[in-house]
PDB file of N, CA and C in Angstrom:
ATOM      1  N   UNK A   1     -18.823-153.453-229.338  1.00  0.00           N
ATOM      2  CA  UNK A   1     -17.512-152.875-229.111  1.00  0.00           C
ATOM      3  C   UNK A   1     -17.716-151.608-228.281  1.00  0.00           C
ATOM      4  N   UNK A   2     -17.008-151.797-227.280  1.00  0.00           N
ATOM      5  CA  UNK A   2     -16.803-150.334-226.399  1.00  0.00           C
ATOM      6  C   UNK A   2     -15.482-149.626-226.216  1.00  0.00           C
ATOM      7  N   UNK A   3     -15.133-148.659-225.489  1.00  0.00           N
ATOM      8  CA  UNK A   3     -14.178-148.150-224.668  1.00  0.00           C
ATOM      9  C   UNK A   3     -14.525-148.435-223.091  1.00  0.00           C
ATOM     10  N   UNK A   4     -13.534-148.683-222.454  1.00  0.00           N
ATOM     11  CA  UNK A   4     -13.459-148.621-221.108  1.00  0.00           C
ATOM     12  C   UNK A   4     -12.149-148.430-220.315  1.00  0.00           C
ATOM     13  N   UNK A   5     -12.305-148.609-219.458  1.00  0.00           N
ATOM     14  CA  UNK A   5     -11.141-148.254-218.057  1.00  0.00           C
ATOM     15  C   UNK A   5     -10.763-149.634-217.845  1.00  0.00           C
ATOM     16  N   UNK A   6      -9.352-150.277-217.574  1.00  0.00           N
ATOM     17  CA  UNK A   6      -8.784-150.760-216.881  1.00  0.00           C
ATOM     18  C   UNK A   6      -9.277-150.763-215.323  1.00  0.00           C
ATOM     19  N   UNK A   7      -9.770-150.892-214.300  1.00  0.00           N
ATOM     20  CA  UNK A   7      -9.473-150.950-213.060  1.00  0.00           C
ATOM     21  C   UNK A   7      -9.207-152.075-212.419  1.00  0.00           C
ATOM     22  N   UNK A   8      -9.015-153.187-212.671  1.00  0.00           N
ATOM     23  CA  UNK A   8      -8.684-154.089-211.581  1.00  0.00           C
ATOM     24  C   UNK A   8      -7.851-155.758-212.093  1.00  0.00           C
ATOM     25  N   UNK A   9      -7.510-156.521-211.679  1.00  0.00           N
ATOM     26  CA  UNK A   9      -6.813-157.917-212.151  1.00  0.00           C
ATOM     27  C   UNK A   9      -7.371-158.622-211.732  1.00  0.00           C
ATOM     28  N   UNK A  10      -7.373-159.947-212.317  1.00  0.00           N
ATOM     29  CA  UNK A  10      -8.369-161.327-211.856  1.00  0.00           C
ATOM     30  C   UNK A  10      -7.747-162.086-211.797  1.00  0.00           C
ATOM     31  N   UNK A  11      -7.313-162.816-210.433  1.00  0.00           N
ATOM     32  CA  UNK A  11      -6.330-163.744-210.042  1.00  0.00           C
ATOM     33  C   UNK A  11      -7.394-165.149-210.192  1.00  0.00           C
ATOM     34  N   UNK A  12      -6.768-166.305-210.698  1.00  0.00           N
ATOM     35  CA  UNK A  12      -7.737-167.890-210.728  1.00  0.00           C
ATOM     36  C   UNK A  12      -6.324-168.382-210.895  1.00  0.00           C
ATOM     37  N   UNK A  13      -6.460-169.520-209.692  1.00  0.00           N
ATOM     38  CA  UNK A  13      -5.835-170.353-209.622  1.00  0.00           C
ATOM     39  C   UNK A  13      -6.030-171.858-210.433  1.00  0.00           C
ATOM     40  N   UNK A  14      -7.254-171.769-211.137  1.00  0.00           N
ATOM     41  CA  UNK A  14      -7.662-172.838-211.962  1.00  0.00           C
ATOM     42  C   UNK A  14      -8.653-171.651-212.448  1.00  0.00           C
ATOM     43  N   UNK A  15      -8.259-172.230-214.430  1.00  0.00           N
ATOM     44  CA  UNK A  15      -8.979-171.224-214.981  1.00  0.00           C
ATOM     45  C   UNK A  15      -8.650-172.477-216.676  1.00  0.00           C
ATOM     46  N   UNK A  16      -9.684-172.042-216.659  1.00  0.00           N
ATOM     47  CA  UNK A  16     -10.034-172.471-218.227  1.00  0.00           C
ATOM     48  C   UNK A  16      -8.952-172.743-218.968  1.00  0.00           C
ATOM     49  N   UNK A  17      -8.455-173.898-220.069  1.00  0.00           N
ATOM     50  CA  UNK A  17      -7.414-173.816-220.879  1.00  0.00           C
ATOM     51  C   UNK A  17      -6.747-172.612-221.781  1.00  0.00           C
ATOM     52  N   UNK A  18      -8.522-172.010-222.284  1.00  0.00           N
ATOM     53  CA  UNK A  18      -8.327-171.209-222.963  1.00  0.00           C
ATOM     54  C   UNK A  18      -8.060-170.251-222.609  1.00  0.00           C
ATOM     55  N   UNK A  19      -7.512-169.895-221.627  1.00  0.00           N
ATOM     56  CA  UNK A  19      -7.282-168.369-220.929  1.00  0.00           C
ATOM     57  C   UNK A  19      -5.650-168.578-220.258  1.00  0.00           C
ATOM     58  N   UNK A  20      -4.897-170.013-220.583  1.00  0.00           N
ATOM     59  CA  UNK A  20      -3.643-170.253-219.955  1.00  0.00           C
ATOM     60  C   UNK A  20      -2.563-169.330-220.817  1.00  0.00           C
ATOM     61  N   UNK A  21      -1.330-168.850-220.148  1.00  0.00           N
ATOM     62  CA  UNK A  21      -0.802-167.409-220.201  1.00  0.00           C
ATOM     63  C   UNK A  21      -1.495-166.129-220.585  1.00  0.00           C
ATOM     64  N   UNK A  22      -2.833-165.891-220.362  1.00  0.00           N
ATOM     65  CA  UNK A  22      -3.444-164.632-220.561  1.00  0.00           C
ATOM     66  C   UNK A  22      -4.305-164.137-219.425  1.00  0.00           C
ATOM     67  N   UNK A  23      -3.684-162.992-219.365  1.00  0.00           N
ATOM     68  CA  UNK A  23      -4.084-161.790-218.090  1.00  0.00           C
ATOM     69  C   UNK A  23      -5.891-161.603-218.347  1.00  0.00           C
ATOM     70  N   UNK A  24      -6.446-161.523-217.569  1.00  0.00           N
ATOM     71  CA  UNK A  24      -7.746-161.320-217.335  1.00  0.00           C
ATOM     72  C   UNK A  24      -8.011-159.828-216.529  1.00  0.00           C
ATOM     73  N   UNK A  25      -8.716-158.766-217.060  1.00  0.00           N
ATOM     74  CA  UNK A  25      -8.568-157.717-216.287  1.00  0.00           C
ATOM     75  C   UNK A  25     -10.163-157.444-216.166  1.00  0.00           C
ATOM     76  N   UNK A  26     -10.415-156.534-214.900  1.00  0.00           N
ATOM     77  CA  UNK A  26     -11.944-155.950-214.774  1.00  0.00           C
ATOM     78  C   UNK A  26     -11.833-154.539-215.257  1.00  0.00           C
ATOM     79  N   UNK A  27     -12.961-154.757-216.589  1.00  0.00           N
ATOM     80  CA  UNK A  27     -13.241-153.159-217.627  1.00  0.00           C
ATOM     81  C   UNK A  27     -14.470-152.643-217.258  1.00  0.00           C
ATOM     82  N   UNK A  28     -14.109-151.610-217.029  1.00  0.00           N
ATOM     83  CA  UNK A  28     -15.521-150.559-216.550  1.00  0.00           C
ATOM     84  C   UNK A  28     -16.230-149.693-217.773  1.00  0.00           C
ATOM     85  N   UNK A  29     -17.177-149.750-217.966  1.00  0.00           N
ATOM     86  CA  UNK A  29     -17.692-149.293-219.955  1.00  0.00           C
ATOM     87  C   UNK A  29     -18.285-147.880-219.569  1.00  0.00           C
ATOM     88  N   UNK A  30     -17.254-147.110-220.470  1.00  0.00           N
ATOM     89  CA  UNK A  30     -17.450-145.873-220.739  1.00  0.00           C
ATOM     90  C   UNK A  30     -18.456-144.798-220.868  1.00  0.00           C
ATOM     91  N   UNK A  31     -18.962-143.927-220.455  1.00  0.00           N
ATOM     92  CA  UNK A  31     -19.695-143.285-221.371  1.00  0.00           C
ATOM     93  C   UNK A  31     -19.240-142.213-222.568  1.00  0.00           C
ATOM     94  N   UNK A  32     -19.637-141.732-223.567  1.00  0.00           N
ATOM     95  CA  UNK A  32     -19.488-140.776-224.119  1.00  0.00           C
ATOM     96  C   UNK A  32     -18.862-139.777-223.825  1.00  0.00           C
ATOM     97  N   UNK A  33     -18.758-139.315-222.931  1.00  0.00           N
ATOM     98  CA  UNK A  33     -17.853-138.371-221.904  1.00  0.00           C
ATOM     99  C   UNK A  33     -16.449-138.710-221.586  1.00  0.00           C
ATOM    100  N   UNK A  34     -16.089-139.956-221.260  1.00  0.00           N
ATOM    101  CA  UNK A  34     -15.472-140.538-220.512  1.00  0.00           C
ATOM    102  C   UNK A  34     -15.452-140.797-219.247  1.00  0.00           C
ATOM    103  N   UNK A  35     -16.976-140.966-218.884  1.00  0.00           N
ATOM    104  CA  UNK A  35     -17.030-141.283-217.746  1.00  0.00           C
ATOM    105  C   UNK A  35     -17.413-142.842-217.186  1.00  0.00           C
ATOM    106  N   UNK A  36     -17.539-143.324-216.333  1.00  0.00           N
ATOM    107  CA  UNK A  36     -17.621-144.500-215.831  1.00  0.00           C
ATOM    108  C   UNK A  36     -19.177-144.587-215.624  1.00  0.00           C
ATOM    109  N   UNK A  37     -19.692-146.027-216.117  1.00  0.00           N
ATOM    110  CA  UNK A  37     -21.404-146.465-216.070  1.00  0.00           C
ATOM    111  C   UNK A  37     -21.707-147.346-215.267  1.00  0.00           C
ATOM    112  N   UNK A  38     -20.682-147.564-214.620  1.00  0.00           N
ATOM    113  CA  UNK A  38     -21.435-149.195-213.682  1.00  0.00           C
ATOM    114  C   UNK A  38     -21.172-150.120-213.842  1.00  0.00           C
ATOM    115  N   UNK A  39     -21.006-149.963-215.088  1.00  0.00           N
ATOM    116  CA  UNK A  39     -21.179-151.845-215.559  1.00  0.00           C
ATOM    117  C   UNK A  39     -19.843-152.231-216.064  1.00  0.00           C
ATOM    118  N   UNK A  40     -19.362-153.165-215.966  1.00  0.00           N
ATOM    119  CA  UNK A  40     -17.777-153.702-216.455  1.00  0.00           C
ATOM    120  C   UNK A  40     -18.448-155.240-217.353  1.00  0.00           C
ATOM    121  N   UNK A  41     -17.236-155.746-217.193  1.00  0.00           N
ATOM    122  CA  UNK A  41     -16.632-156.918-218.066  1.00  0.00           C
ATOM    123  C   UNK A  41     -15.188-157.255-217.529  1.00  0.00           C
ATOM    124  N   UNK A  42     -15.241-158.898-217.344  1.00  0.00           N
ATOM    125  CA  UNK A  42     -13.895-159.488-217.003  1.00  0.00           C
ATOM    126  C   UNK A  42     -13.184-159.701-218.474  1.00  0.00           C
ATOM    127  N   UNK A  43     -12.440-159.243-219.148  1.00  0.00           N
ATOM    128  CA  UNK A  43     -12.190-159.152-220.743  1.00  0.00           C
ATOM    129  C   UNK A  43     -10.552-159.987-220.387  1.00  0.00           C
ATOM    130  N   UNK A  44     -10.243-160.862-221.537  1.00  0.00           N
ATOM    131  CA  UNK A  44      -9.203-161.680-221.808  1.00  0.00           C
ATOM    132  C   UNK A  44      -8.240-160.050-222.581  1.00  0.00           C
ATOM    133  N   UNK A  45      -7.129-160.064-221.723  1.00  0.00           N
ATOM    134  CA  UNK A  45      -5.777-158.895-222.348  1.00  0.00           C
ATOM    135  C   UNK A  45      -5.100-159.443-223.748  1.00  0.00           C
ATOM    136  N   UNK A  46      -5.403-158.988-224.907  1.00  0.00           N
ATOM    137  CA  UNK A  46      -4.563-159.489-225.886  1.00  0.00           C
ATOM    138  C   UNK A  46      -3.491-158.537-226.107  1.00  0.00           C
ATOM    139  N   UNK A  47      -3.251-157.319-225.434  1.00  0.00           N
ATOM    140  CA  UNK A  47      -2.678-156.022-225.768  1.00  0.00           C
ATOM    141  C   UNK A  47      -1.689-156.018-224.723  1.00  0.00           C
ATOM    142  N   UNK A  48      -1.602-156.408-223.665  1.00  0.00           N
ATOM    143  CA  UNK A  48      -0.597-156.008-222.674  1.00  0.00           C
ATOM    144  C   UNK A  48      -1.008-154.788-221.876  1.00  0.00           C
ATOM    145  N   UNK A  49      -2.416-154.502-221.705  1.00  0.00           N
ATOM    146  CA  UNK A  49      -2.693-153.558-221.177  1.00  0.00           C
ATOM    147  C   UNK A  49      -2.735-153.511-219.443  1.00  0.00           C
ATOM    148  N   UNK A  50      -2.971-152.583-218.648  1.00  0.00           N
ATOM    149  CA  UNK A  50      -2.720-152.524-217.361  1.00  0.00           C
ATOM    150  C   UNK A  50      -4.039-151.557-216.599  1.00  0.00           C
ATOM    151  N   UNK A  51      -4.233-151.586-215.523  1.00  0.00           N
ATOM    152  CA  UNK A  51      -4.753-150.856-214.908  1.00  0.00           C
ATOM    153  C   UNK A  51      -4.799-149.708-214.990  1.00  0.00           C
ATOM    154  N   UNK A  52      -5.736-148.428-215.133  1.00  0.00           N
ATOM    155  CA  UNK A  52      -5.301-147.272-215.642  1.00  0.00           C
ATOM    156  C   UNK A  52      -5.764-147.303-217.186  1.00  0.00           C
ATOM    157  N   UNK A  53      -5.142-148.258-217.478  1.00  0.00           N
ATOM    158  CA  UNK A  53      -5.814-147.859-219.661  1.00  0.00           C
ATOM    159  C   UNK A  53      -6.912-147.836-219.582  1.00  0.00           C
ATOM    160  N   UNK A  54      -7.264-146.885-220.874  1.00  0.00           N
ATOM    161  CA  UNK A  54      -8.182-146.818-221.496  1.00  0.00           C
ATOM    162  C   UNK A  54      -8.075-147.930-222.995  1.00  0.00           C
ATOM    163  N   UNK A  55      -9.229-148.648-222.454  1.00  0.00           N
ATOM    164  CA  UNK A  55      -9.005-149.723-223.844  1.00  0.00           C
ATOM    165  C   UNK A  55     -10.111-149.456-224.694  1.00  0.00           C
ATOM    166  N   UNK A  56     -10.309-150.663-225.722  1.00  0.00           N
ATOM    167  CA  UNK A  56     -11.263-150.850-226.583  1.00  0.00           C
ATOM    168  C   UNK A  56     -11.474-152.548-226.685  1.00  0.00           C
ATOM    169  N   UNK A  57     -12.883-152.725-226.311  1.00  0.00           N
ATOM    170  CA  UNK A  57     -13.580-153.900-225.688  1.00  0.00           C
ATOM    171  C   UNK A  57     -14.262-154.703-226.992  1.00  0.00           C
ATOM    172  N   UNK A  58     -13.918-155.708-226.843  1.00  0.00           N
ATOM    173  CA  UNK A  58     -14.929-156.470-228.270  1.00  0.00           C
ATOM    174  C   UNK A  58     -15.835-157.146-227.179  1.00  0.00           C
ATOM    175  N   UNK A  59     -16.790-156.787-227.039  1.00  0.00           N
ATOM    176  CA  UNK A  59     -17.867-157.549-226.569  1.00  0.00           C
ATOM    177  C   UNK A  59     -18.988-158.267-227.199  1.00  0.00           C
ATOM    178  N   UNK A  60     -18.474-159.242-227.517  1.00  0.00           N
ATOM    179  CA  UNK A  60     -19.590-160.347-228.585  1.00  0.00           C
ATOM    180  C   UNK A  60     -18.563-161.842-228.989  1.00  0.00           C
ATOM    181  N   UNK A  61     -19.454-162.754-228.412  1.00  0.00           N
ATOM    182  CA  UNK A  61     -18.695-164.194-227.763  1.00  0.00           C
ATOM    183  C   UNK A  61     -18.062-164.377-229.741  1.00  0.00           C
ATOM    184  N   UNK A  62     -18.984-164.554-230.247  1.00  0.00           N
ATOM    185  CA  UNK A  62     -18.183-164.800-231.790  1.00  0.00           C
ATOM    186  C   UNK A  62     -17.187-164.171-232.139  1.00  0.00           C
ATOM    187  N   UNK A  63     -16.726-162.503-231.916  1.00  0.00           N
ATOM    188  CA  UNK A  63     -15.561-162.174-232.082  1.00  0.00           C
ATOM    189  C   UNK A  63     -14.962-162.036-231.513  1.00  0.00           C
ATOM    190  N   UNK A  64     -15.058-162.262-230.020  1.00  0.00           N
ATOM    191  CA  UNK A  64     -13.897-162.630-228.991  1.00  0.00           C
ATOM    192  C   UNK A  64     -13.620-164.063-229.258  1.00  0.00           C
ATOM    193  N   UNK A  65     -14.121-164.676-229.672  1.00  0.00           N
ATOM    194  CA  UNK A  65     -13.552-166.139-230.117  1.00  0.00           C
ATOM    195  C   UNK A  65     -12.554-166.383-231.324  1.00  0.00           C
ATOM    196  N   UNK A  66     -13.426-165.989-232.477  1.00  0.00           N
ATOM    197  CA  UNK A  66     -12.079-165.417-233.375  1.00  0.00           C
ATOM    198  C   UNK A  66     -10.937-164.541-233.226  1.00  0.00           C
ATOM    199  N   UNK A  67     -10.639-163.581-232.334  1.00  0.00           N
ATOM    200  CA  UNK A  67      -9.953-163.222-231.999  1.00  0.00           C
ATOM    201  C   UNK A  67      -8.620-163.903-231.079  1.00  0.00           C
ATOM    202  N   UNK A  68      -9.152-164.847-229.963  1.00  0.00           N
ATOM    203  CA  UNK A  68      -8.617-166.196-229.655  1.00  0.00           C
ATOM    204  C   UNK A  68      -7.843-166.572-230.818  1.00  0.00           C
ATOM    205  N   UNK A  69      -8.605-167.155-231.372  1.00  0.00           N
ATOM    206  CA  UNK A  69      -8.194-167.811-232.810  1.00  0.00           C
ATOM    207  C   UNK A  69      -9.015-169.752-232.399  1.00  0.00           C
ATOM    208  N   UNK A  70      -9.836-169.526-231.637  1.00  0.00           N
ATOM    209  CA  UNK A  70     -10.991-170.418-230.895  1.00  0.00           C
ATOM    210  C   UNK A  70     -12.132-171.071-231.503  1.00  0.00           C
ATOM    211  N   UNK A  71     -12.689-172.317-231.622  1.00  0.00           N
ATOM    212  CA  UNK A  71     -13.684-172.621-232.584  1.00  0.00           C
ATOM    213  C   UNK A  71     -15.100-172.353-230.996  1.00  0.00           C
ATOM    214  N   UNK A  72     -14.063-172.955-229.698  1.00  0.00           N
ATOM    215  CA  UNK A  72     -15.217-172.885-228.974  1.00  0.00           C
ATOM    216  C   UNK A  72     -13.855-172.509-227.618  1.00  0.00           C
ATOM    217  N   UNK A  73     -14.833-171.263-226.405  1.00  0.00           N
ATOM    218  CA  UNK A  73     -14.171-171.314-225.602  1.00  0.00           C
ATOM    219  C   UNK A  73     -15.216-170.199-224.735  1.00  0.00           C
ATOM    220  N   UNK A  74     -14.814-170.039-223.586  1.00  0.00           N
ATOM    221  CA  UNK A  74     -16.149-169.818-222.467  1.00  0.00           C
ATOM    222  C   UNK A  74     -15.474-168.161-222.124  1.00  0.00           C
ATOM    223  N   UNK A  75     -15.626-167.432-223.488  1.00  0.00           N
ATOM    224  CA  UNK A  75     -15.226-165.862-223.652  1.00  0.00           C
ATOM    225  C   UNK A  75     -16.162-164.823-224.389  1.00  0.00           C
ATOM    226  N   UNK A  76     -16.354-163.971-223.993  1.00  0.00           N
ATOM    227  CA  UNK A  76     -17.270-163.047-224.264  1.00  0.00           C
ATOM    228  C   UNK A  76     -16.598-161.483-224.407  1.00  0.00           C
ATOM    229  N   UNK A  77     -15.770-161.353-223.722  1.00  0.00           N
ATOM    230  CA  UNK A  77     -15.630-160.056-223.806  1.00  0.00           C
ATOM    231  C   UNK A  77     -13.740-160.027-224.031  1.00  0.00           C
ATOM    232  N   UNK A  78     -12.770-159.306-224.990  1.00  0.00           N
ATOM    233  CA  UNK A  78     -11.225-159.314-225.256  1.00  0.00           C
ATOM    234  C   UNK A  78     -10.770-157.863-225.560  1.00  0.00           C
ATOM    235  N   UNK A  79      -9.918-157.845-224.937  1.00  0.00           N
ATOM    236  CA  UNK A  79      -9.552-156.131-224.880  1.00  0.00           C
ATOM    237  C   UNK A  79      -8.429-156.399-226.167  1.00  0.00           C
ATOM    238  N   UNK A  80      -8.743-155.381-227.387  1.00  0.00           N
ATOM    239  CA  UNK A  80      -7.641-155.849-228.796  1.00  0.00           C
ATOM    240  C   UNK A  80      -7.031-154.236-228.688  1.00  0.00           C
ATOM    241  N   UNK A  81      -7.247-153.278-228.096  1.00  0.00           N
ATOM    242  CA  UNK A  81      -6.590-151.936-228.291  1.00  0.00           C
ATOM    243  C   UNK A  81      -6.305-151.393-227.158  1.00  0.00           C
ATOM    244  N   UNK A  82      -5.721-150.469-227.012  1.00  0.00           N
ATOM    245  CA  UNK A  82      -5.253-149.113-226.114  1.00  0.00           C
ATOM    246  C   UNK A  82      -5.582-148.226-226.852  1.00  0.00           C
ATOM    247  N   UNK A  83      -6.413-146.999-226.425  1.00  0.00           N
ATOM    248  CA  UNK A  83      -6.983-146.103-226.833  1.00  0.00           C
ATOM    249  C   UNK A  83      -6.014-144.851-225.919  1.00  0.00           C
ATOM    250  N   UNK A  84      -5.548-144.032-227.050  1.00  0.00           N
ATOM    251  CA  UNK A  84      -4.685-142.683-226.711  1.00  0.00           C
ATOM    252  C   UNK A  84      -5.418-141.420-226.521  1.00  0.00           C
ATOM    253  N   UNK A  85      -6.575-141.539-227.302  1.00  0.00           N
ATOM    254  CA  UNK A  85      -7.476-140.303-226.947  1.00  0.00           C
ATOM    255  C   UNK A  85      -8.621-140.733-228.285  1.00  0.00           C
ATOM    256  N   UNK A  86      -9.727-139.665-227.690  1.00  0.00           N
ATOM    257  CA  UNK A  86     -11.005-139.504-228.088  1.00  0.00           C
ATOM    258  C   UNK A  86     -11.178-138.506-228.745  1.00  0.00           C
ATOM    259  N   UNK A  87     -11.711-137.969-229.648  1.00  0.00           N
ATOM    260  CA  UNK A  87     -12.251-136.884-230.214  1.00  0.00           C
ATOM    261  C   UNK A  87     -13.233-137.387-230.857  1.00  0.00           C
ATOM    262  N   UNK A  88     -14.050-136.571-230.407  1.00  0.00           N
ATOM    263  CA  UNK A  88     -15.958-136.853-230.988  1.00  0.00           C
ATOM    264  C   UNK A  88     -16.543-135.978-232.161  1.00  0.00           C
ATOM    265  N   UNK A  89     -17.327-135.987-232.697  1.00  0.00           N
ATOM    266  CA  UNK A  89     -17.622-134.671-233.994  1.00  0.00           C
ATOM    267  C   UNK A  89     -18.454-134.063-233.281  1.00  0.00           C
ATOM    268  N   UNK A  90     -18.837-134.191-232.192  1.00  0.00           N
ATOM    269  CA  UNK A  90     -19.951-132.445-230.926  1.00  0.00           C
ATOM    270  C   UNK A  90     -18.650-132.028-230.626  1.00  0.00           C
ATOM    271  N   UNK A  91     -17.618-132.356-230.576  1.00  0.00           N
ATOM    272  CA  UNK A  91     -16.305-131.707-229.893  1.00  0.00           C
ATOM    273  C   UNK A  91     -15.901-132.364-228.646  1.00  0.00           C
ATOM    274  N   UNK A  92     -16.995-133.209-227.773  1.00  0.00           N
ATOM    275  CA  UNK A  92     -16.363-133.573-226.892  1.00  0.00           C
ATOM    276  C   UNK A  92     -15.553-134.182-227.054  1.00  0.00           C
ATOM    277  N   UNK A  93     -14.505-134.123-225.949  1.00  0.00           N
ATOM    278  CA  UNK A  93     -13.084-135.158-226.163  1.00  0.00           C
ATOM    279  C   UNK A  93     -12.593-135.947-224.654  1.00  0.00           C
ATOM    280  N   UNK A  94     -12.045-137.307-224.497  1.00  0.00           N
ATOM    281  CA  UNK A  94     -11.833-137.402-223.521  1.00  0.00           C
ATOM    282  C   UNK A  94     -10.691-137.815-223.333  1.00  0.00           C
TER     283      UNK A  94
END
């Protein structure tokens, strides 16, 4: 499980059953700071989230599958939150 950024949408004109009426967005994974690492994830939107959010990432195919509600389906990564803010116990906040 992470936090990340919203930045981008994933248009497929043929796409898996399991992904029919659900938005697919590109998540960029956080650091501690709130800063951006490089690395993303194409994550299935269960939240209605948009470009710009800050979400919270389940990254692990078994609970992005249960989360589906899926016995089997070709998903790894599902955005289940919107994150309003951070506060850390060093104090940082983002």
């Amino acid at each position: 499980m992470y936090i990340g950024e919203v930045t981008g949408n994933v248009v497929a004109t043929i796409k898996h059953e399991a992904f029919a009426g659900r938005k697919l967005l590109v998540v960029d994974k956080l650091n501690p700071e709130g800063g951006m690492t490089g690395h993303y994830d194409i994550c299935v939107d269960m939240v209605q989230a948009g470009v710009g959010d800050r979400v919270l990432v389940i990254d692990e195919g078994n609970g992005a599958r249960q989360v589906l509600n899926r016995k089997i389906a070709p998903v790894r990564a599902v955005i289940v939150g919107i994150v309003d803010d951070v506060d850390l116990v060093n104090g940082i906040s983002g």
